[in-house]
C-alpha atoms as a PDB file:
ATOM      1  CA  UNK A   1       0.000   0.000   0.000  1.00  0.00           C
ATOM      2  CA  UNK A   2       0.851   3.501   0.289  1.00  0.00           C
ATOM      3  CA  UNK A   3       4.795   4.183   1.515  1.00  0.00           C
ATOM      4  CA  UNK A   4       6.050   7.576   2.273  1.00  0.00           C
ATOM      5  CA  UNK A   5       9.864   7.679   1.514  1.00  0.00           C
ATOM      6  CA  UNK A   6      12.555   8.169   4.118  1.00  0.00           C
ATOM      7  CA  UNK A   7      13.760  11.059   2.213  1.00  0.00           C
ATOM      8  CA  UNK A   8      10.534  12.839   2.772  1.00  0.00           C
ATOM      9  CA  UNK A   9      10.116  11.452   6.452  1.00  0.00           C
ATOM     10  CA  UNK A  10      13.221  13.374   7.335  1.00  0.00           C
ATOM     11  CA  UNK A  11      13.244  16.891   5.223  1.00  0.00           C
ATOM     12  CA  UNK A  12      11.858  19.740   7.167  1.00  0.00           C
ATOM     13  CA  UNK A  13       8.199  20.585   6.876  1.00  0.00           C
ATOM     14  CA  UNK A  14       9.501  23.621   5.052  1.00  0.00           C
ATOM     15  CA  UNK A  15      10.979  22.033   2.128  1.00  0.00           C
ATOM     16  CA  UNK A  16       8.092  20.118   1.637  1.00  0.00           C
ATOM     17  CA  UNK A  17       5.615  22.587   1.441  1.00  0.00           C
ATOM     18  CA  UNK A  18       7.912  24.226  -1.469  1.00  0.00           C
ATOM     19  CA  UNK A  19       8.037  22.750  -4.241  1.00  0.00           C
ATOM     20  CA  UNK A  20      10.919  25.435  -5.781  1.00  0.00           C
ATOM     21  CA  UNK A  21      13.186  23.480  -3.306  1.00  0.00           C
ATOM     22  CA  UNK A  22      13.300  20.228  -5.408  1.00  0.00           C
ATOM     23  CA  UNK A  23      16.505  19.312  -7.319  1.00  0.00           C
ATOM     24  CA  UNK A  24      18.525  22.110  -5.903  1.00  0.00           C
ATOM     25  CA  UNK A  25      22.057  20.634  -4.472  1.00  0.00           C
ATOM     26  CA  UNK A  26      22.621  20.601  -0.947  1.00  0.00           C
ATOM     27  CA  UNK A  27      25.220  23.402   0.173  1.00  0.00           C
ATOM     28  CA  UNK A  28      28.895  22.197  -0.457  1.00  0.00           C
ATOM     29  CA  UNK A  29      28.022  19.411  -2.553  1.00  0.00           C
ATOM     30  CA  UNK A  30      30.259  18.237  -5.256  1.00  0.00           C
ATOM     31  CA  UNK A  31      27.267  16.337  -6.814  1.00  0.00           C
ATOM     32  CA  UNK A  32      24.230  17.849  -8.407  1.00  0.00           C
ATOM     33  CA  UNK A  33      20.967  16.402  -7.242  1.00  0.00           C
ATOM     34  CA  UNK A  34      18.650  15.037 -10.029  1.00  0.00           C
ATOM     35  CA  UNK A  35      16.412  16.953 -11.812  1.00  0.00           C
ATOM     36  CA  UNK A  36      13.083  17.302  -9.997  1.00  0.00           C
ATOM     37  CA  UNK A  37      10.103  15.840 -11.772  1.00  0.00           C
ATOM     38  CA  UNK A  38       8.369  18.655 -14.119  1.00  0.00           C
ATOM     39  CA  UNK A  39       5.246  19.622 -11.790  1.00  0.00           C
ATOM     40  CA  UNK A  40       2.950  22.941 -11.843  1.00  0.00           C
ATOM     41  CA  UNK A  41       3.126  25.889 -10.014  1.00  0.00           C
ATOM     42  CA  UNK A  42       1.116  24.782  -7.604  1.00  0.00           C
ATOM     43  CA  UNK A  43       3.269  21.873  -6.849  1.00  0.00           C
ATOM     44  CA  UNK A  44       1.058  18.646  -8.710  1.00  0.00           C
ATOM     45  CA  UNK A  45       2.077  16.549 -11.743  1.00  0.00           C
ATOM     46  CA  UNK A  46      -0.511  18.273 -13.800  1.00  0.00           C
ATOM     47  CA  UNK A  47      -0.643  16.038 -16.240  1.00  0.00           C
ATOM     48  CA  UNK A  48      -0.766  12.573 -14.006  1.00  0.00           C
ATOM     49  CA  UNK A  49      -3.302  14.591 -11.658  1.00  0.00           C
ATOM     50  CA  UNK A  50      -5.776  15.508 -14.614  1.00  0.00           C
ATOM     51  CA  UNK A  51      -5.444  11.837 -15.656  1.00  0.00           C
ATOM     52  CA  UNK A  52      -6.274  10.033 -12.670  1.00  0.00           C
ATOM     53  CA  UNK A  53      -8.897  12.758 -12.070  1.00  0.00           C
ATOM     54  CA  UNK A  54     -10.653  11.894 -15.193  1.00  0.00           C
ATOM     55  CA  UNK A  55     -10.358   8.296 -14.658  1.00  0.00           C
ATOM     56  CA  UNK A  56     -12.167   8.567 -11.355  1.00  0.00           C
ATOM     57  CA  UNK A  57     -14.556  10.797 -12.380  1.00  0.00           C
ATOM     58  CA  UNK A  58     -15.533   8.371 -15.445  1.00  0.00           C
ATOM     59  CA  UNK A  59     -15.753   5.458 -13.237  1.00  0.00           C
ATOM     60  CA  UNK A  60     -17.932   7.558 -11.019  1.00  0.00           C
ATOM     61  CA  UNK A  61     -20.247   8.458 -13.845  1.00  0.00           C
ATOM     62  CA  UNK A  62     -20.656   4.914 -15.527  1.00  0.00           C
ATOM     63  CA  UNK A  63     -21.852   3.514 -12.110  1.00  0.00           C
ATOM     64  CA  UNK A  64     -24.171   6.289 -11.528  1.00  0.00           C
ATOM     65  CA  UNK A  65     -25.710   5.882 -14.796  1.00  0.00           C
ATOM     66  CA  UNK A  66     -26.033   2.360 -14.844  1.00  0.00           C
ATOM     67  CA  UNK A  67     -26.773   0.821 -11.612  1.00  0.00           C
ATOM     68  CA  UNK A  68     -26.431   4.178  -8.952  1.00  0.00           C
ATOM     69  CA  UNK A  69     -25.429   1.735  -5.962  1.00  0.00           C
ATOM     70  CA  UNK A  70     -22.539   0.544  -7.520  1.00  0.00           C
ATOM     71  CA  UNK A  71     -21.374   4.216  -6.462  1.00  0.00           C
ATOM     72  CA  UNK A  72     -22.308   2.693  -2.641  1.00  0.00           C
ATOM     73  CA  UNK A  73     -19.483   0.130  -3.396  1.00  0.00           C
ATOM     74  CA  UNK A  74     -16.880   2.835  -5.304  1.00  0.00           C
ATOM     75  CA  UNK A  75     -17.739   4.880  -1.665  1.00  0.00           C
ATOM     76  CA  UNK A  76     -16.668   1.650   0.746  1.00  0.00           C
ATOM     77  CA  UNK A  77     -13.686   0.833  -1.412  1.00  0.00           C
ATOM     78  CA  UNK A  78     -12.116   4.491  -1.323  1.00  0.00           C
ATOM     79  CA  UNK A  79     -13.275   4.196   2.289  1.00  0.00           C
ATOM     80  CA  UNK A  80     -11.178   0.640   2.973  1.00  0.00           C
ATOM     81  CA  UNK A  81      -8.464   2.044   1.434  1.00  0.00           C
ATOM     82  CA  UNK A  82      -8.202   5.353   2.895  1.00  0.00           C
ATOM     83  CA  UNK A  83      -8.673   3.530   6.588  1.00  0.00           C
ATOM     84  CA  UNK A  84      -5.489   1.775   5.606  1.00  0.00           C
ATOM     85  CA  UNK A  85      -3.532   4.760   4.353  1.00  0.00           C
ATOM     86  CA  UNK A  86      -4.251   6.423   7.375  1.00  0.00           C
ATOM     87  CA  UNK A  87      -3.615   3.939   9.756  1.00  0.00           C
ATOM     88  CA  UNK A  88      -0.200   3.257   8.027  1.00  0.00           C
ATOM     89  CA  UNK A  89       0.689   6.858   8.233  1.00  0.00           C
ATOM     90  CA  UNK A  90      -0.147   7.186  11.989  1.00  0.00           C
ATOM     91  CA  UNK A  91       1.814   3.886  13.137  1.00  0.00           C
ATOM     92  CA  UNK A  92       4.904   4.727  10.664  1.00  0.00           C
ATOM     93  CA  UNK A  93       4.733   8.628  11.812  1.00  0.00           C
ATOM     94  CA  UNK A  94       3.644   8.782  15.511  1.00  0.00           C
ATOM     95  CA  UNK A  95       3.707   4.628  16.682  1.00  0.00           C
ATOM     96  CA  UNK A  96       0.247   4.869  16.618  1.00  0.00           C
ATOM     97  CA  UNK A  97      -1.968   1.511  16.597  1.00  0.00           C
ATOM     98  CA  UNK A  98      -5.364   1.900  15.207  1.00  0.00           C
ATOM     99  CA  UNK A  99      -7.548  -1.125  15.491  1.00  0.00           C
ATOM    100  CA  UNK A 100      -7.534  -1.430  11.951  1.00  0.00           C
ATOM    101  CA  UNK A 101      -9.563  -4.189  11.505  1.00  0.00           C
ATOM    102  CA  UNK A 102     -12.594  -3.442  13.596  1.00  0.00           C
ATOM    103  CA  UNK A 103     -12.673  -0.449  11.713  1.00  0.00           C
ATOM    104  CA  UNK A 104     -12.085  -1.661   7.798  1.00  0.00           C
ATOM    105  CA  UNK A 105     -15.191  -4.074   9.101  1.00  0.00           C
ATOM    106  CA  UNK A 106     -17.180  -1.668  10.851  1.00  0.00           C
ATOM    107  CA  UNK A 107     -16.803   1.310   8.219  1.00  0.00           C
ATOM    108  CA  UNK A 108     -18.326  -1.069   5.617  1.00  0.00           C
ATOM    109  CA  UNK A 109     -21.185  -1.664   7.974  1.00  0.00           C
ATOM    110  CA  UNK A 110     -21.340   1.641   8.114  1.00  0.00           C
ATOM    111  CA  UNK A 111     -21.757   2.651   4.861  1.00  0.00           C
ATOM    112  CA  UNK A 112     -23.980  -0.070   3.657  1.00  0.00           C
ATOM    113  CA  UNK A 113     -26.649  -0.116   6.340  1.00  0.00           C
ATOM    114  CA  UNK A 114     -27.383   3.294   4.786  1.00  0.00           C
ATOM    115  CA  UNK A 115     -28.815   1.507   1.978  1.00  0.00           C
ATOM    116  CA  UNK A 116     -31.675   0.334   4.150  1.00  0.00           C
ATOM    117  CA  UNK A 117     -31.679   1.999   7.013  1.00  0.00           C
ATOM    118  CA  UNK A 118     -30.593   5.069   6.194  1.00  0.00           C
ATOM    119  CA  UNK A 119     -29.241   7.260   9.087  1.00  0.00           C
ATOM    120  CA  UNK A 120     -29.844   5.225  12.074  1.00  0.00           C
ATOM    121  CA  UNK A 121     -28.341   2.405  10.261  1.00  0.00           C
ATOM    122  CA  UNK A 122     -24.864   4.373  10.431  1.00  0.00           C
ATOM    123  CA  UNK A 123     -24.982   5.983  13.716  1.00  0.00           C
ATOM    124  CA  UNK A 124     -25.463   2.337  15.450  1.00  0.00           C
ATOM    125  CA  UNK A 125     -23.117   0.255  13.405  1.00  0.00           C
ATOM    126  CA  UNK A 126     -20.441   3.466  14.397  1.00  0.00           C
ATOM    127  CA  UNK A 127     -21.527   3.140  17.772  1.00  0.00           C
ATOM    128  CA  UNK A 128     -20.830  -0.811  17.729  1.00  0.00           C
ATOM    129  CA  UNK A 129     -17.373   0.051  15.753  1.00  0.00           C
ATOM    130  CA  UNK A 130     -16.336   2.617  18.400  1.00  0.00           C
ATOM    131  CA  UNK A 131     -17.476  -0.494  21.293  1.00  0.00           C
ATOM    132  CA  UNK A 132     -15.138  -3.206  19.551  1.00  0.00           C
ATOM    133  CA  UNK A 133     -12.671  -0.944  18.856  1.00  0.00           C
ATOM    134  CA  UNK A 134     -12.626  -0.657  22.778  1.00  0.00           C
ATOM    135  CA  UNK A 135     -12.645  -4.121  23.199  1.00  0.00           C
ATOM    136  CA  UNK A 136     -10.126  -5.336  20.357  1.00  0.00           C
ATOM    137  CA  UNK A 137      -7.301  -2.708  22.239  1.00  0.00           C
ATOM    138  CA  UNK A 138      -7.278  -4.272  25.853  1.00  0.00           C
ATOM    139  CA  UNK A 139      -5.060  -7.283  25.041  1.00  0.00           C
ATOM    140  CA  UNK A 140      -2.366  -4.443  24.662  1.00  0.00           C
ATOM    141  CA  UNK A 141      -2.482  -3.255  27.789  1.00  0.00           C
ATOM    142  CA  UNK A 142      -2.308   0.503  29.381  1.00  0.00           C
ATOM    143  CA  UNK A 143       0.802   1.539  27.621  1.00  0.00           C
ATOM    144  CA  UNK A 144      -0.859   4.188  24.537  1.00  0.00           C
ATOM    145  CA  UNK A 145      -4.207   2.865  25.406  1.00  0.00           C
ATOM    146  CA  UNK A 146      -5.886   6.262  25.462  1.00  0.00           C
ATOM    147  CA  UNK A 147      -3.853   7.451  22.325  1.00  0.00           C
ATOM    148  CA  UNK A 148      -4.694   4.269  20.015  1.00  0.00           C
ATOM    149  CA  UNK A 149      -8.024   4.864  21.122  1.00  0.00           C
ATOM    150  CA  UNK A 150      -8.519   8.573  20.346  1.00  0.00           C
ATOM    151  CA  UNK A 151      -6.878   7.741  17.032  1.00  0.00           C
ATOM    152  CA  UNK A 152      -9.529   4.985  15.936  1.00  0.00           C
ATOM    153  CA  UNK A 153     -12.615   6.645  17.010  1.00  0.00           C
ATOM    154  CA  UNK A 154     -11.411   9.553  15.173  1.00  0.00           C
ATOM    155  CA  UNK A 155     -10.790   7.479  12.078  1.00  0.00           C
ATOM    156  CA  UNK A 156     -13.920   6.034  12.325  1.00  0.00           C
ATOM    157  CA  UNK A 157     -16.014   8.910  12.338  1.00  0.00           C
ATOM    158  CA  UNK A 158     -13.402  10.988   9.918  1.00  0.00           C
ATOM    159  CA  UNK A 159     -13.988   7.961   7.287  1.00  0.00           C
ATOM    160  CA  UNK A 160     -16.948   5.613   7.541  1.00  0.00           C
ATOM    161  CA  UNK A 161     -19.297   8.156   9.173  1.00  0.00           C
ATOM    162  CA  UNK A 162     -18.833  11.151   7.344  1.00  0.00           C
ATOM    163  CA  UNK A 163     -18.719   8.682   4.021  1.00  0.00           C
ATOM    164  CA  UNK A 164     -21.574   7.289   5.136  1.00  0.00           C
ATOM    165  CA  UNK A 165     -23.757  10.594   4.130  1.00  0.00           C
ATOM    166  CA  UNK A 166     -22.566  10.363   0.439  1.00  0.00           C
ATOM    167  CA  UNK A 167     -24.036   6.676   0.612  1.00  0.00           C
ATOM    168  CA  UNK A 168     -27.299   8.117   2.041  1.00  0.00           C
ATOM    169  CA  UNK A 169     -27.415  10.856  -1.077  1.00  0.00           C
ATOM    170  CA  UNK A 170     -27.768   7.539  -3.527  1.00  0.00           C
ATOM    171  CA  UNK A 171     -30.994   5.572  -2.778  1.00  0.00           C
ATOM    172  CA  UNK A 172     -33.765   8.408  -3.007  1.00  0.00           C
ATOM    173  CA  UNK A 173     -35.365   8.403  -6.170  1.00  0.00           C
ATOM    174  CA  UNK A 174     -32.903  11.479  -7.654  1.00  0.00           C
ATOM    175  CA  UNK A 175     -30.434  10.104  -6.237  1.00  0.00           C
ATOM    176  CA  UNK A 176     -27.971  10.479  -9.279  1.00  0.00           C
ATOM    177  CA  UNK A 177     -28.889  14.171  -9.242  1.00  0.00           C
ATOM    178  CA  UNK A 178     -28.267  14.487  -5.368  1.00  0.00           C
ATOM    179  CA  UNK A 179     -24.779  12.541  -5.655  1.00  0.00           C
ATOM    180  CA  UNK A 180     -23.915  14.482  -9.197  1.00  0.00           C
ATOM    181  CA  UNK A 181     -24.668  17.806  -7.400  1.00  0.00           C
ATOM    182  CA  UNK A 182     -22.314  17.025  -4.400  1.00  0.00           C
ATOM    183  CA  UNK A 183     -19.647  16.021  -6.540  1.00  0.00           C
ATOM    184  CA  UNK A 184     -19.679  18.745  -9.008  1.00  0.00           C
ATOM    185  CA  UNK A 185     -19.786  20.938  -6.125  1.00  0.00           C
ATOM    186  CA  UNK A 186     -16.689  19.812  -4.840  1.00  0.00           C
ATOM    187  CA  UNK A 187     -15.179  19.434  -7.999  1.00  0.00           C
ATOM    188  CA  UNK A 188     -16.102  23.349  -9.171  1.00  0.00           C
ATOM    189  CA  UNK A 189     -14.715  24.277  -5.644  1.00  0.00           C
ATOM    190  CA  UNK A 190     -11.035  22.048  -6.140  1.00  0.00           C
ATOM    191  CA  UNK A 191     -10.639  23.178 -10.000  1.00  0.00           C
ATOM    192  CA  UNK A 192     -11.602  26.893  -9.301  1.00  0.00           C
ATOM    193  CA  UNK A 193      -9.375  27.769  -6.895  1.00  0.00           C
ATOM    194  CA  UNK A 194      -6.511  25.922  -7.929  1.00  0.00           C
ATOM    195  CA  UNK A 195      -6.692  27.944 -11.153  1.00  0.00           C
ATOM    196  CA  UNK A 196      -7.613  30.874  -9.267  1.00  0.00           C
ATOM    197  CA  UNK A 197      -4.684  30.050  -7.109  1.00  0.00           C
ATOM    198  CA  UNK A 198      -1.882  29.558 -10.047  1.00  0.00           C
ATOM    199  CA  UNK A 199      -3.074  32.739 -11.824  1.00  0.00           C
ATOM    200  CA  UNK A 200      -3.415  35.284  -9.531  1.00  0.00           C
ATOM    201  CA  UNK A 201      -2.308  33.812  -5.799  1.00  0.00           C
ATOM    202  CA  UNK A 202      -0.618  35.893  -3.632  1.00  0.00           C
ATOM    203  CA  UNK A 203      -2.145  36.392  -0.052  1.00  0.00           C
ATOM    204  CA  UNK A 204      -2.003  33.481   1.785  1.00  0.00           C
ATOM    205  CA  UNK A 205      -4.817  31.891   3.321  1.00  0.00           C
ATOM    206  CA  UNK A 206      -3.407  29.984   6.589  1.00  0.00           C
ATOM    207  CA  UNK A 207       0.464  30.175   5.997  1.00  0.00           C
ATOM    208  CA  UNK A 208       1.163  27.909   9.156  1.00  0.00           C
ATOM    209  CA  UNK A 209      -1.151  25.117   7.462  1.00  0.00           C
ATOM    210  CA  UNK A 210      -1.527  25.504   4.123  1.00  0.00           C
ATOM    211  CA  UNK A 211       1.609  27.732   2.356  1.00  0.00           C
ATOM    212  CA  UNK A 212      -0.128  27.084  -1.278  1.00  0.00           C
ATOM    213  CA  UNK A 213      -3.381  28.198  -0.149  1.00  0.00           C
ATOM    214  CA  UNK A 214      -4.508  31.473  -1.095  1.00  0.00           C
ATOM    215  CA  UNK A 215      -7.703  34.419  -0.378  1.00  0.00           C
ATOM    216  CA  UNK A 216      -7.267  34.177  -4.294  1.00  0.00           C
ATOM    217  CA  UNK A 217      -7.593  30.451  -4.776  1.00  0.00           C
ATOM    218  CA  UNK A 218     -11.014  30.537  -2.195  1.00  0.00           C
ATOM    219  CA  UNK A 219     -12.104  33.467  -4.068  1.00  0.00           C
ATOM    220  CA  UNK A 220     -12.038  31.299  -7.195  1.00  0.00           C
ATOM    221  CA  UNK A 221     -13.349  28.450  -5.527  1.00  0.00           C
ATOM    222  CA  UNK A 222     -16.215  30.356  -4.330  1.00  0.00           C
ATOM    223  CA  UNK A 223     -17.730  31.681  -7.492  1.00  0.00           C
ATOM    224  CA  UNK A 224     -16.977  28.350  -9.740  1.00  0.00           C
ATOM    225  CA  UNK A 225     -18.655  26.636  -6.497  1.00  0.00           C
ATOM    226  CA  UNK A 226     -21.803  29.093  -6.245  1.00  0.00           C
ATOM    227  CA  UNK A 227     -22.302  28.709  -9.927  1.00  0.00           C
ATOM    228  CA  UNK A 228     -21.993  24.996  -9.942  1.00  0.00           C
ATOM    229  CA  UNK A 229     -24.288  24.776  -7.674  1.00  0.00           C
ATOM    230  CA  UNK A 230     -26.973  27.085  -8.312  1.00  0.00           C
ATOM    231  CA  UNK A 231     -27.121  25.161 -12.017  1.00  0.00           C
ATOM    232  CA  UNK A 232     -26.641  21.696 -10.454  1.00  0.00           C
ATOM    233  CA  UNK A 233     -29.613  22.261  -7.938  1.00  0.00           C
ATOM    234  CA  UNK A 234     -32.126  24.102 -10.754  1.00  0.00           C
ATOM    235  CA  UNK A 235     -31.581  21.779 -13.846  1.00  0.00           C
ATOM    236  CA  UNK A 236     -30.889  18.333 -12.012  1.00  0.00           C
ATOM    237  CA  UNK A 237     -33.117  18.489  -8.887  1.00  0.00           C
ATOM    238  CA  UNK A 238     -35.719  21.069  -9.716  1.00  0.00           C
ATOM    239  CA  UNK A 239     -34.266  23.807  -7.041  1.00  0.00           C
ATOM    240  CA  UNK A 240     -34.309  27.184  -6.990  1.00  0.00           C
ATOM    241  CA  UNK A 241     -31.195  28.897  -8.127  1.00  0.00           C
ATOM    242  CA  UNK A 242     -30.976  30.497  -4.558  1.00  0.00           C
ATOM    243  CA  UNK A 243     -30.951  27.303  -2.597  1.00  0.00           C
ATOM    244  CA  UNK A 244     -28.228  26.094  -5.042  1.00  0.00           C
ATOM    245  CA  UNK A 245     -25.896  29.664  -3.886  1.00  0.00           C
ATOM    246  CA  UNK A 246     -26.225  28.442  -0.501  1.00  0.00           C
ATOM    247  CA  UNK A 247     -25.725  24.930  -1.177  1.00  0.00           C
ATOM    248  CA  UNK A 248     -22.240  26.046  -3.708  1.00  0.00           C
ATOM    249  CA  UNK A 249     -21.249  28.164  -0.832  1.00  0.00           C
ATOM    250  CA  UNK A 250     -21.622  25.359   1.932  1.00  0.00           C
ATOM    251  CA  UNK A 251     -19.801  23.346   0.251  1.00  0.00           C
ATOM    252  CA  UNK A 252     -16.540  25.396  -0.783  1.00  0.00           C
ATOM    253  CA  UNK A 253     -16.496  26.209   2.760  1.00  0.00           C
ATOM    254  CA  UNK A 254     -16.577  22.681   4.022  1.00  0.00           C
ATOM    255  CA  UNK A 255     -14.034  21.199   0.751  1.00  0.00           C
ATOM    256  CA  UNK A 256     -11.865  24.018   2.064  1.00  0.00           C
ATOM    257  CA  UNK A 257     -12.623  23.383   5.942  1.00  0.00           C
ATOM    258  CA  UNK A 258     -11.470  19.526   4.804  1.00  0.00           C
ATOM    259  CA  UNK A 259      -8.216  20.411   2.760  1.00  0.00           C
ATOM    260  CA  UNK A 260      -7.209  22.599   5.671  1.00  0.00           C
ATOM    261  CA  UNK A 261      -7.386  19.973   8.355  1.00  0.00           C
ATOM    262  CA  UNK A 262      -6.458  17.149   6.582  1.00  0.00           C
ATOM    263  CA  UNK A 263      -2.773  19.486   5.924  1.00  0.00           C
ATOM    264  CA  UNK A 264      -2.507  20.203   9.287  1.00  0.00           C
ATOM    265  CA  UNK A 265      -2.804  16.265   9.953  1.00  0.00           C
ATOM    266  CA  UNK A 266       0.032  15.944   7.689  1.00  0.00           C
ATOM    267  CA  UNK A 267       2.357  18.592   9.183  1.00  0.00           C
ATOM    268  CA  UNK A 268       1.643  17.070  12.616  1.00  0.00           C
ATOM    269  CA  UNK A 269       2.701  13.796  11.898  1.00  0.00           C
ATOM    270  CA  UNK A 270       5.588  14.921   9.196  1.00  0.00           C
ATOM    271  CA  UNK A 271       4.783  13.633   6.507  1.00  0.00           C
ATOM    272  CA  UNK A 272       3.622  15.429   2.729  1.00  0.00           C
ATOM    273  CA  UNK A 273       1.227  12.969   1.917  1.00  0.00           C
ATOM    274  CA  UNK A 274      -0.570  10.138   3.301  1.00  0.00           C
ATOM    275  CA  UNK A 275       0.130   7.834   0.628  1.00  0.00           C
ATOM    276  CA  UNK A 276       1.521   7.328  -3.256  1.00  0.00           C
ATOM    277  CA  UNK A 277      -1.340   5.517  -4.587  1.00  0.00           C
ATOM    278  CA  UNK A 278      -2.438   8.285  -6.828  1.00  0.00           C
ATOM    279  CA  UNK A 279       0.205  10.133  -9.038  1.00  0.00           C
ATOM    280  CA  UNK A 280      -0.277  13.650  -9.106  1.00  0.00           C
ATOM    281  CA  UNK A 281      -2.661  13.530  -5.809  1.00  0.00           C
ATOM    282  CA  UNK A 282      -0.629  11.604  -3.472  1.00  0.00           C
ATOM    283  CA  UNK A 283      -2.551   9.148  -1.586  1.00  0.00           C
ATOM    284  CA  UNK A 284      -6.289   8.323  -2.308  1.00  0.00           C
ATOM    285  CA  UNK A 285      -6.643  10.102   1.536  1.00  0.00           C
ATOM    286  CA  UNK A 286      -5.557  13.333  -0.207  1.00  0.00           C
ATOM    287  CA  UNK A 287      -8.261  13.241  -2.272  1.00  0.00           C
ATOM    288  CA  UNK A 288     -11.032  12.153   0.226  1.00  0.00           C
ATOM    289  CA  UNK A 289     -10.114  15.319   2.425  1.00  0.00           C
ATOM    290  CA  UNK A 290     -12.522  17.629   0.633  1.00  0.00           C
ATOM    291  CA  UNK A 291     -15.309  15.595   0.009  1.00  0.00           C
ATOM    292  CA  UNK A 292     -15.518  13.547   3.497  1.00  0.00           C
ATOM    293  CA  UNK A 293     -16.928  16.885   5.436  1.00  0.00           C
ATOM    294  CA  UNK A 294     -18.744  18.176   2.026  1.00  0.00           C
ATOM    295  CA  UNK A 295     -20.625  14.877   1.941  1.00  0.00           C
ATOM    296  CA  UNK A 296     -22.327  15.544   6.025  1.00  0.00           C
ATOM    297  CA  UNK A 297     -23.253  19.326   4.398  1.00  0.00           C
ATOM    298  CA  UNK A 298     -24.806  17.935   1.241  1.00  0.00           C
ATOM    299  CA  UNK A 299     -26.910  15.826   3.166  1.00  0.00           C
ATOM    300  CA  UNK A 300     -28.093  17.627   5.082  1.00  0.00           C
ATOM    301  CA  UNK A 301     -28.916  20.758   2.775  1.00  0.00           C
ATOM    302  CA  UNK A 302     -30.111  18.216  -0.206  1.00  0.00           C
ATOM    303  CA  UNK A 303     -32.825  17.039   2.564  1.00  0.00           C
ATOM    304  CA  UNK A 304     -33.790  20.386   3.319  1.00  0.00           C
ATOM    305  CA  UNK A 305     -33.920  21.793   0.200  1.00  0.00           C
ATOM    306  CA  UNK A 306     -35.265  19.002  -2.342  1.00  0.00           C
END
């Protein structure tokens, strides 16, 4: 699964968050380092993260317009694998031990009792995860107890449960509208303000987080997100154009609430990314940041509103 390279384990946080750095030759050195990879301004293999971007998006798209709860499965896979990425990335990092498999179990539960049972279906089978988890950690004894703990009722909820709301967006009869809205959403927020961000970034957003994050790049995100949704929620689900302005808005805020924490995870433990899995994203948790806390607001707005 996903590795994180003992180069990057050991360069300062600094150097990782700028990408200018790479290929430069350490000070004194008779050697010249390689030649960094080609990537954007905004630090991505453009070209590797537009293709994998399009590939999951297709995928996405062919389930939802063939059989819609295939996109339940695409949700528990990304979810599995994601569990896994972060639990390698807390026990490499920090020698934190997530119960991993009470969790890969009970996130599926999770996310499938949705199906049926909708949200009560998800709250109990995370209550019954959090209870195992509890149980499945004694035979280690007091030693990081509490911290292991922490860490996999966090993950739980970060993953399964907030994943668990995109599930719930699927079986209602416009479903593919409800799950096409919150995924455009996110989408118009990610591609406007990294465009906004390359062409016109200069004010930082939260430079002890996020360096690459700019008032530009959320200003961009913003109005591609407002105008996403104020189309998605008129022409797909029969809103009115001013629900779908509160619903674009909602969700920039949350994609950017998401990208913002998820970094600060990342700087905590050390690390750039949480896995390799996806070239020019990182790991397929770097890519779940934005839409795991977008997926709670869409429900909840999509119920209200349609």
């Amino acid at each position: 699964m996903a590795q994180v390279s003992e180069e990057r384990e050991k360069a300062p946080m600094s150097s990782l968050d700028d990408p200018s750095q790479d290929g430069k030759p350490e000070a004194g050195g008779s050697q010249p380092a390689e030649p960094a990879k080609k990537t954007s301004r905004a630090g991505r293999d453009l070209p590797a993260a537009i293709a994998v971007g399009v590939g999951l998006g297709a995928a996405i798209l062919v389930s939802l317009l063939t059989v819609r709860y295939v996109f339940i499965g695409i949700i528990g896979v990304a979810i599995a694998v994601g569990t896994i990425e972060l639990a390698q990335a807390l026990r490499r990092a920090v020698g934190i031990k997530v119960a991993l498999i009470p969790l890969l179990v009970g996130g599926q539960t999770m996310i499938w009792l949705t199906w049926p049972f909708g949200r009560d279906g998800a709250m109990i089978a995370f209550a019954i995860t959090v209870l195992v988890c509890l149980l499945w950690r004694l035979p280690g004894g007091a030693e990081g107890y509490l911290r292991d703990i922490t860490a996999s009722v966090f993950a739980a909820a970060y993953l399964p449960l907030f994943a668990s709301f995109a599930a719930m967006l699927v079986p209602p009869p416009d479903g593919v509208g409800r799950v096409l809205a919150f995924m455009i959403g996110v989408v118009a927020s990610d591609t406007g303000g990294y465009a906004a961000g390359v062409l016109r970034g200069k004010h930082p957003m939260a430079p002890s987080i996020s360096p690459k994050k700019t008032w530009e790049g959320f200003t961009g995100s913003m109005i591609a997100g407002i105008v996403a949704g104020a189309l998605t929620l008129s022409l797909l689900l029969h809103g009115h154009a001013w629900q779908g302005v509160i619903f674009g808005a909602a969700i920039v805020l949350t994609a950017t609430l998401g990208d913002l924490v998820e970094s600060l995870m990342k700087r905590d433990l050390g690390i750039k990314d949480m896995g390799t899995m996806l070239p020019g994203h990182g790991g397929l948790m770097d890519r779940l940041d934005s839409l795991l806390p977008s997926a709670v607001v869409s429900w909840v707005l999509l119920s209200a509103f349609v």
